[in-house]
PDB file of N, CA and C in Angstrom:
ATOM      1  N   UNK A   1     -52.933-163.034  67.498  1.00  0.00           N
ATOM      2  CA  UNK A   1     -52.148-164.013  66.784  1.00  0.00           C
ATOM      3  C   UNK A   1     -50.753-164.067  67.419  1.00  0.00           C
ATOM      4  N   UNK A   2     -50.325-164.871  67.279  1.00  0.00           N
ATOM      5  CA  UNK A   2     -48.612-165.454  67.977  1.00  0.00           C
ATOM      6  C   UNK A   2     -47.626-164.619  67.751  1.00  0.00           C
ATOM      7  N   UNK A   3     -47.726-164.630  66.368  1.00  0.00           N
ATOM      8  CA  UNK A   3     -46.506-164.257  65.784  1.00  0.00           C
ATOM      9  C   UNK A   3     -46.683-162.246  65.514  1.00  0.00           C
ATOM     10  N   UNK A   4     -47.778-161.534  66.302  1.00  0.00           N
ATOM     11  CA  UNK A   4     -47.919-160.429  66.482  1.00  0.00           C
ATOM     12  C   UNK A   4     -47.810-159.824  67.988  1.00  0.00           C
ATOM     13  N   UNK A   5     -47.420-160.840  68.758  1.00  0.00           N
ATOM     14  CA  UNK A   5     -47.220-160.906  70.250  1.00  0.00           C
ATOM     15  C   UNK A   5     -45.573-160.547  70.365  1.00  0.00           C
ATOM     16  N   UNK A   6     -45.527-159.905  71.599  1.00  0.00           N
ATOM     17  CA  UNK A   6     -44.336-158.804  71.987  1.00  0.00           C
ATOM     18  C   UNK A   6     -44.166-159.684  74.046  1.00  0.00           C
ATOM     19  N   UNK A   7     -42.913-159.819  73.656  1.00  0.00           N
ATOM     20  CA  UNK A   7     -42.785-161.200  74.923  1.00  0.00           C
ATOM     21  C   UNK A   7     -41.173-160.136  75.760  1.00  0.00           C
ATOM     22  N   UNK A   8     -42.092-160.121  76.636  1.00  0.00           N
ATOM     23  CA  UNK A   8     -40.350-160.065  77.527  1.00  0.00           C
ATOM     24  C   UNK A   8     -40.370-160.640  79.365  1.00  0.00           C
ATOM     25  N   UNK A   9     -39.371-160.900  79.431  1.00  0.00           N
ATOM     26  CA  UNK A   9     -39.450-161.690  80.880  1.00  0.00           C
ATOM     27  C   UNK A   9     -39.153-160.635  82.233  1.00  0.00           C
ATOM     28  N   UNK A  10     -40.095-161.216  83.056  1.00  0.00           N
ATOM     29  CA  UNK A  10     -39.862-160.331  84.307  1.00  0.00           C
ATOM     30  C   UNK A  10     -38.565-159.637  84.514  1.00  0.00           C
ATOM     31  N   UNK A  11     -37.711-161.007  84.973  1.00  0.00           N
ATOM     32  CA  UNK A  11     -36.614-160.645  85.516  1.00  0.00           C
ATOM     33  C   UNK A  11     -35.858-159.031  84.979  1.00  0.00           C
ATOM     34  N   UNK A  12     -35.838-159.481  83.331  1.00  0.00           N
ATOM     35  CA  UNK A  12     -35.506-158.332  82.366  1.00  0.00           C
ATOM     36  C   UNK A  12     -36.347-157.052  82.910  1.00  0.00           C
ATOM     37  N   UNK A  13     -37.409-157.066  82.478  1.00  0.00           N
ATOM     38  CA  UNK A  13     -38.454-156.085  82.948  1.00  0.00           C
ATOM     39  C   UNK A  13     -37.832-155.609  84.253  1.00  0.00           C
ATOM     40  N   UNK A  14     -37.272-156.270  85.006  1.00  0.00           N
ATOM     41  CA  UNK A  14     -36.861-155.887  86.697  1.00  0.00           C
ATOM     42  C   UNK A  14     -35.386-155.230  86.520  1.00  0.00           C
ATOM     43  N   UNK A  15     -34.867-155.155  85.695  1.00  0.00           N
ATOM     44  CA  UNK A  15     -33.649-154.441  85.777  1.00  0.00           C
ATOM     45  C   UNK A  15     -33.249-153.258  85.867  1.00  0.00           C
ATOM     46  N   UNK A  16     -32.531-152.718  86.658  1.00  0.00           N
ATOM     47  CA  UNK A  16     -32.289-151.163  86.199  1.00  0.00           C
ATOM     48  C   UNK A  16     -32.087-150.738  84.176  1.00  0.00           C
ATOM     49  N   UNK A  17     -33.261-149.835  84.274  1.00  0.00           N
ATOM     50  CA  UNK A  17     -33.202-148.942  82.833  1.00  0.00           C
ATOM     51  C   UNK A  17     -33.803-149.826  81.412  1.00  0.00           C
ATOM     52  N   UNK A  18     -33.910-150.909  82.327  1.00  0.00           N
ATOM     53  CA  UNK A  18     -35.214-152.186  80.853  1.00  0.00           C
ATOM     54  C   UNK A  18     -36.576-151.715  80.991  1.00  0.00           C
ATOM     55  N   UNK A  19     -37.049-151.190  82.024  1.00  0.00           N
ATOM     56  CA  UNK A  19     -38.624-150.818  81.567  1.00  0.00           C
ATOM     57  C   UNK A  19     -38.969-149.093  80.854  1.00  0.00           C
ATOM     58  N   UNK A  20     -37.261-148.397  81.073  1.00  0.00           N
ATOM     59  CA  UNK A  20     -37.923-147.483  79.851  1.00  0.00           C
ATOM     60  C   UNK A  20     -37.256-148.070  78.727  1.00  0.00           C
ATOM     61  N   UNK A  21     -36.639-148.697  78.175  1.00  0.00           N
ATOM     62  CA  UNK A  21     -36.492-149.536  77.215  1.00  0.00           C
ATOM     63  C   UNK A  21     -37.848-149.936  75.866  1.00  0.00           C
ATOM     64  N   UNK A  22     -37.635-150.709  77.607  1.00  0.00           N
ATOM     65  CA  UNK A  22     -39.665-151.658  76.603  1.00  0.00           C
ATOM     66  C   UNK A  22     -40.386-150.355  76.489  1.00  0.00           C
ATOM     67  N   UNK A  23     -40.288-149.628  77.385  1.00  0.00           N
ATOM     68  CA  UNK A  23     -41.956-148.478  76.545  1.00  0.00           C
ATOM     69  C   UNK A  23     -41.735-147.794  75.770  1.00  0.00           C
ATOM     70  N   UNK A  24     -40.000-147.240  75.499  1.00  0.00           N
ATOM     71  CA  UNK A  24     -39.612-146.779  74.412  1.00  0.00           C
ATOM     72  C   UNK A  24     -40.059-147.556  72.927  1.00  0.00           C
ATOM     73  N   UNK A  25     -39.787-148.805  73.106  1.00  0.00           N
ATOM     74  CA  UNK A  25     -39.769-149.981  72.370  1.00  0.00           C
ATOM     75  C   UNK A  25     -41.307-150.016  71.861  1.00  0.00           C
ATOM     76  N   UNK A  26     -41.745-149.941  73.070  1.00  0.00           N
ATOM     77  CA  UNK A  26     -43.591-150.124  72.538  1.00  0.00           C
ATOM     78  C   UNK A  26     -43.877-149.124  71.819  1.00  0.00           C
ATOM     79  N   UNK A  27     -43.455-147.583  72.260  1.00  0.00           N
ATOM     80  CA  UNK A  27     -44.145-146.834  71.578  1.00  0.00           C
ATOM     81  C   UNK A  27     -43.738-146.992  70.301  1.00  0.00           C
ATOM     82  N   UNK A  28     -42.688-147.382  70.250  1.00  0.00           N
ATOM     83  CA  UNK A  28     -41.779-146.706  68.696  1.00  0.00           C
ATOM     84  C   UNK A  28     -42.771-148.011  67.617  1.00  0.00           C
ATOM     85  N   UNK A  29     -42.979-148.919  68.473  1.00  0.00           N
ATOM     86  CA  UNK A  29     -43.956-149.994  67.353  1.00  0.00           C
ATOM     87  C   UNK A  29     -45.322-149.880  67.328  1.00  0.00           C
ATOM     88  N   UNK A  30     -45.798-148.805  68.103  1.00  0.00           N
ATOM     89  CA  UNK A  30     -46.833-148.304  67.972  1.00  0.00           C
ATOM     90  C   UNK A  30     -47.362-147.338  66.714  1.00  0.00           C
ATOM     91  N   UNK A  31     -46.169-146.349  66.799  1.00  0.00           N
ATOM     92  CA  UNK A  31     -46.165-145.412  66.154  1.00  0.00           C
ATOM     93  C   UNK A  31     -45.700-146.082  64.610  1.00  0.00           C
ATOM     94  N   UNK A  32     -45.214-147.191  64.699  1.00  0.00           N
ATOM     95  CA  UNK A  32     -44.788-148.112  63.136  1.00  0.00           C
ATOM     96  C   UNK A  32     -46.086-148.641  62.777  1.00  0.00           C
ATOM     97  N   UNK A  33     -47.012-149.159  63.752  1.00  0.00           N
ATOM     98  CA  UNK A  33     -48.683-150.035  63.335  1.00  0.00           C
ATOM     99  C   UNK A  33     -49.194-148.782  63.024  1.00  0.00           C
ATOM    100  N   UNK A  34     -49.497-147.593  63.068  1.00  0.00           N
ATOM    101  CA  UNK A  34     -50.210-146.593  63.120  1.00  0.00           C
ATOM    102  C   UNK A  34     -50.005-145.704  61.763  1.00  0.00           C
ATOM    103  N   UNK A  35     -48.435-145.750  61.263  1.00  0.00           N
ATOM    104  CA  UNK A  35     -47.577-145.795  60.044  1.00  0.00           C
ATOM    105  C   UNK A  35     -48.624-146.825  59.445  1.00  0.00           C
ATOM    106  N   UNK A  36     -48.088-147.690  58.900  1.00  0.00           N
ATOM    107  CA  UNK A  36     -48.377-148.883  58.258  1.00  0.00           C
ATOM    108  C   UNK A  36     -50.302-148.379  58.357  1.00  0.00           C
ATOM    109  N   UNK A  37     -50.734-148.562  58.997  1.00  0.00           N
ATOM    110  CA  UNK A  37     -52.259-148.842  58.496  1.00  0.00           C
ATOM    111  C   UNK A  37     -52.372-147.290  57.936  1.00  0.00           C
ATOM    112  N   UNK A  38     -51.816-146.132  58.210  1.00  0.00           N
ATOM    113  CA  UNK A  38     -52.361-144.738  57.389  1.00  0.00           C
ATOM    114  C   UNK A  38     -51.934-145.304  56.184  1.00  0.00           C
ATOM    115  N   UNK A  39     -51.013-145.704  55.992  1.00  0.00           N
ATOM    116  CA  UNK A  39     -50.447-146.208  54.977  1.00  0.00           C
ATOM    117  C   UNK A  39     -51.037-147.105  53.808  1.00  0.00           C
ATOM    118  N   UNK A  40     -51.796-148.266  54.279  1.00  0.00           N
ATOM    119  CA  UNK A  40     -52.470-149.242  53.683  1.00  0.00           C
ATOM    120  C   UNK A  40     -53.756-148.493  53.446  1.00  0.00           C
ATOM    121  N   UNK A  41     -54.415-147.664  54.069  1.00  0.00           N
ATOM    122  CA  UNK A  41     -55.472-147.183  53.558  1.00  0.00           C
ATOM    123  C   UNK A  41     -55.286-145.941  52.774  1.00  0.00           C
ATOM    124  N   UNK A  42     -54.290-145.706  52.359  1.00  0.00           N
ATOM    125  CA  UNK A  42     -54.133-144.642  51.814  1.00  0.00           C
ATOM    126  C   UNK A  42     -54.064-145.326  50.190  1.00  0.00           C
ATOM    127  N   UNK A  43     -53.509-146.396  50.163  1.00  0.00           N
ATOM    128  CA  UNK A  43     -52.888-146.972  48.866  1.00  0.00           C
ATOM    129  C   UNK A  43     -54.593-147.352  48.603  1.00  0.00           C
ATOM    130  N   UNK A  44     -55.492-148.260  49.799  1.00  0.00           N
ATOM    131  CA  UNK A  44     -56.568-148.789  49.349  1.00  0.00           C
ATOM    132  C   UNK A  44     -57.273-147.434  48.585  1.00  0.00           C
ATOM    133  N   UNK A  45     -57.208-146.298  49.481  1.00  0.00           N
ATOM    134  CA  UNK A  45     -58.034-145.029  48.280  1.00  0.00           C
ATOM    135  C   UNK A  45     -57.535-144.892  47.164  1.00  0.00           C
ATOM    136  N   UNK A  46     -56.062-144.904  47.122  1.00  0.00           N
ATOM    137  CA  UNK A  46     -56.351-144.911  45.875  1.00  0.00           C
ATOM    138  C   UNK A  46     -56.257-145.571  44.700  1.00  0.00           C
ATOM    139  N   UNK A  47     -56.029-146.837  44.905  1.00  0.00           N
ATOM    140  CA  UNK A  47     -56.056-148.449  43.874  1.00  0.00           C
ATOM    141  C   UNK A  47     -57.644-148.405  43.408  1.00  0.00           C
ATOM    142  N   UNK A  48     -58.563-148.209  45.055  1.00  0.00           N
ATOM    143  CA  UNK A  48     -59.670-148.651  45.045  1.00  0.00           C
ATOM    144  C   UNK A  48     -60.608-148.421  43.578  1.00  0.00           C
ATOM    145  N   UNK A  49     -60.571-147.181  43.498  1.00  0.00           N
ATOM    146  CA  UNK A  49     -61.431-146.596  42.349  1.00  0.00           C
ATOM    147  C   UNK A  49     -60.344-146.925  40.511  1.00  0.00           C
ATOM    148  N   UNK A  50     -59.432-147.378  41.044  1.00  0.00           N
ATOM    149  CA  UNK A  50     -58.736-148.129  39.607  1.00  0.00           C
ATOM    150  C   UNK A  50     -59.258-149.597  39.480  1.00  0.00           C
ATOM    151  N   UNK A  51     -59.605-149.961  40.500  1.00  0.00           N
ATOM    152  CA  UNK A  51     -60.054-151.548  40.156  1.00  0.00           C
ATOM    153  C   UNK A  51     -61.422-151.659  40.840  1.00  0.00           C
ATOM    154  N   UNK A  52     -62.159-151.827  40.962  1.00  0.00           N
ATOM    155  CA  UNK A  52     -63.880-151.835  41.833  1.00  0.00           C
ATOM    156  C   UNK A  52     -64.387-150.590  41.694  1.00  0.00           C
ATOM    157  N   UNK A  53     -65.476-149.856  41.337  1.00  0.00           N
ATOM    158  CA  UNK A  53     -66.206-151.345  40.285  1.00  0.00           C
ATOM    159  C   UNK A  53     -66.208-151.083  38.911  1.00  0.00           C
ATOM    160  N   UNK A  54     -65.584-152.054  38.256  1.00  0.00           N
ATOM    161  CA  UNK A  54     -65.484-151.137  37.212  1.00  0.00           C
ATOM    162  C   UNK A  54     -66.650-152.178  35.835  1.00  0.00           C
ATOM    163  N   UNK A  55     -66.853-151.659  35.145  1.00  0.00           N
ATOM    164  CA  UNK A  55     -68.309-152.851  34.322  1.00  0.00           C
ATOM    165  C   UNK A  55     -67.930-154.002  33.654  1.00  0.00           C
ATOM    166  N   UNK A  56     -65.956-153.818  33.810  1.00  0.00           N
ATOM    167  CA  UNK A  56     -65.357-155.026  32.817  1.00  0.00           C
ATOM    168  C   UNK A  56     -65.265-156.465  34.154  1.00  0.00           C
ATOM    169  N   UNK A  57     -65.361-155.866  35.360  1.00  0.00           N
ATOM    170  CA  UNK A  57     -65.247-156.694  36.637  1.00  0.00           C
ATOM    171  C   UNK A  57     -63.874-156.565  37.280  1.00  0.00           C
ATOM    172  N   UNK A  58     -63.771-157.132  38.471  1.00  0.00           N
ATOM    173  CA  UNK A  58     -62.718-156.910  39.085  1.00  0.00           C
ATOM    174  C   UNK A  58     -61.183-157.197  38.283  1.00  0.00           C
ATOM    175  N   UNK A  59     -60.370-156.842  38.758  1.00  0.00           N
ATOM    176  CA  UNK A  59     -58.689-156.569  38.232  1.00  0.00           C
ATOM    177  C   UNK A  59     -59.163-156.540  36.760  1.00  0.00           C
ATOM    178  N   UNK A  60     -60.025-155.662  36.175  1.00  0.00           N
ATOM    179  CA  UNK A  60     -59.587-154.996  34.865  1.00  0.00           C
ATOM    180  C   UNK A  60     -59.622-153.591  34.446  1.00  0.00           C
ATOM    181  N   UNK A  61     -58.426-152.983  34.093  1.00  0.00           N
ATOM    182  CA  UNK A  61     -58.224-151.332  34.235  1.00  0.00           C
ATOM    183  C   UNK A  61     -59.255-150.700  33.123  1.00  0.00           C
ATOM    184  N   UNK A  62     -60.018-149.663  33.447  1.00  0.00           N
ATOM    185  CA  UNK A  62     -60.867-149.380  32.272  1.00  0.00           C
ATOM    186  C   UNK A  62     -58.841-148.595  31.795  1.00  0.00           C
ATOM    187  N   UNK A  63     -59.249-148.136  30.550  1.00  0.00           N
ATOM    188  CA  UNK A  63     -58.573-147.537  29.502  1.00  0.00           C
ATOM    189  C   UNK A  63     -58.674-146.237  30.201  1.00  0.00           C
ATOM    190  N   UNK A  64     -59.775-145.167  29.930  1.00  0.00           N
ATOM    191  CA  UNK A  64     -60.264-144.185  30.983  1.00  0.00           C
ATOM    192  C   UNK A  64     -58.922-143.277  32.429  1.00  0.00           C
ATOM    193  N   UNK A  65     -58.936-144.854  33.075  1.00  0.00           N
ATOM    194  CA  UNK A  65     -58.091-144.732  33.761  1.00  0.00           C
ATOM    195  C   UNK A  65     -56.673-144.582  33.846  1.00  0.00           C
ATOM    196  N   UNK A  66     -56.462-145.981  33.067  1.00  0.00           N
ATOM    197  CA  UNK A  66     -55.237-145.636  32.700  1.00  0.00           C
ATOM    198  C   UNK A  66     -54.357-144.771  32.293  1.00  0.00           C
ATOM    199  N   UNK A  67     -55.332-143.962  31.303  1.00  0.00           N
ATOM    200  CA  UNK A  67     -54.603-142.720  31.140  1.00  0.00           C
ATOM    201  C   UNK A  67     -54.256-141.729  31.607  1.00  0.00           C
TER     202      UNK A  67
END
């Protein structure tokens, strides 16, 4: 997708001390996507079993739980 694309121009890239820059740069947003998804699946474990499956149907909290 576009707007998940990481753009830089040669010339830049060609400069003294811009290409450890960018890989600094890459890693550090690497290590942020890698964040973020432990992250999102961590919340999905544990929402998951508060909402699916529960016998009242989806987005309704048994009581059970809630407490």
């Amino acid at each position: 997708m576009l707007q998940d694309a990481i753009f830089a121009r040669r010339d830049w890239l060609g400069a003294p001390g811009n290409e450890d820059i960018a890989i600094a740069f890459l890693r550090a947003t690497f290590r942020g996507w890698i964040f973020a998804r432990e992250h999102q699946t961590y919340q999905l474990h544990e929402v998951n079993p508060l909402v699916w499956p529960v016998p009242a149907g989806i987005g309704i909290t048994a009581a059970a739980s809630w407490d």
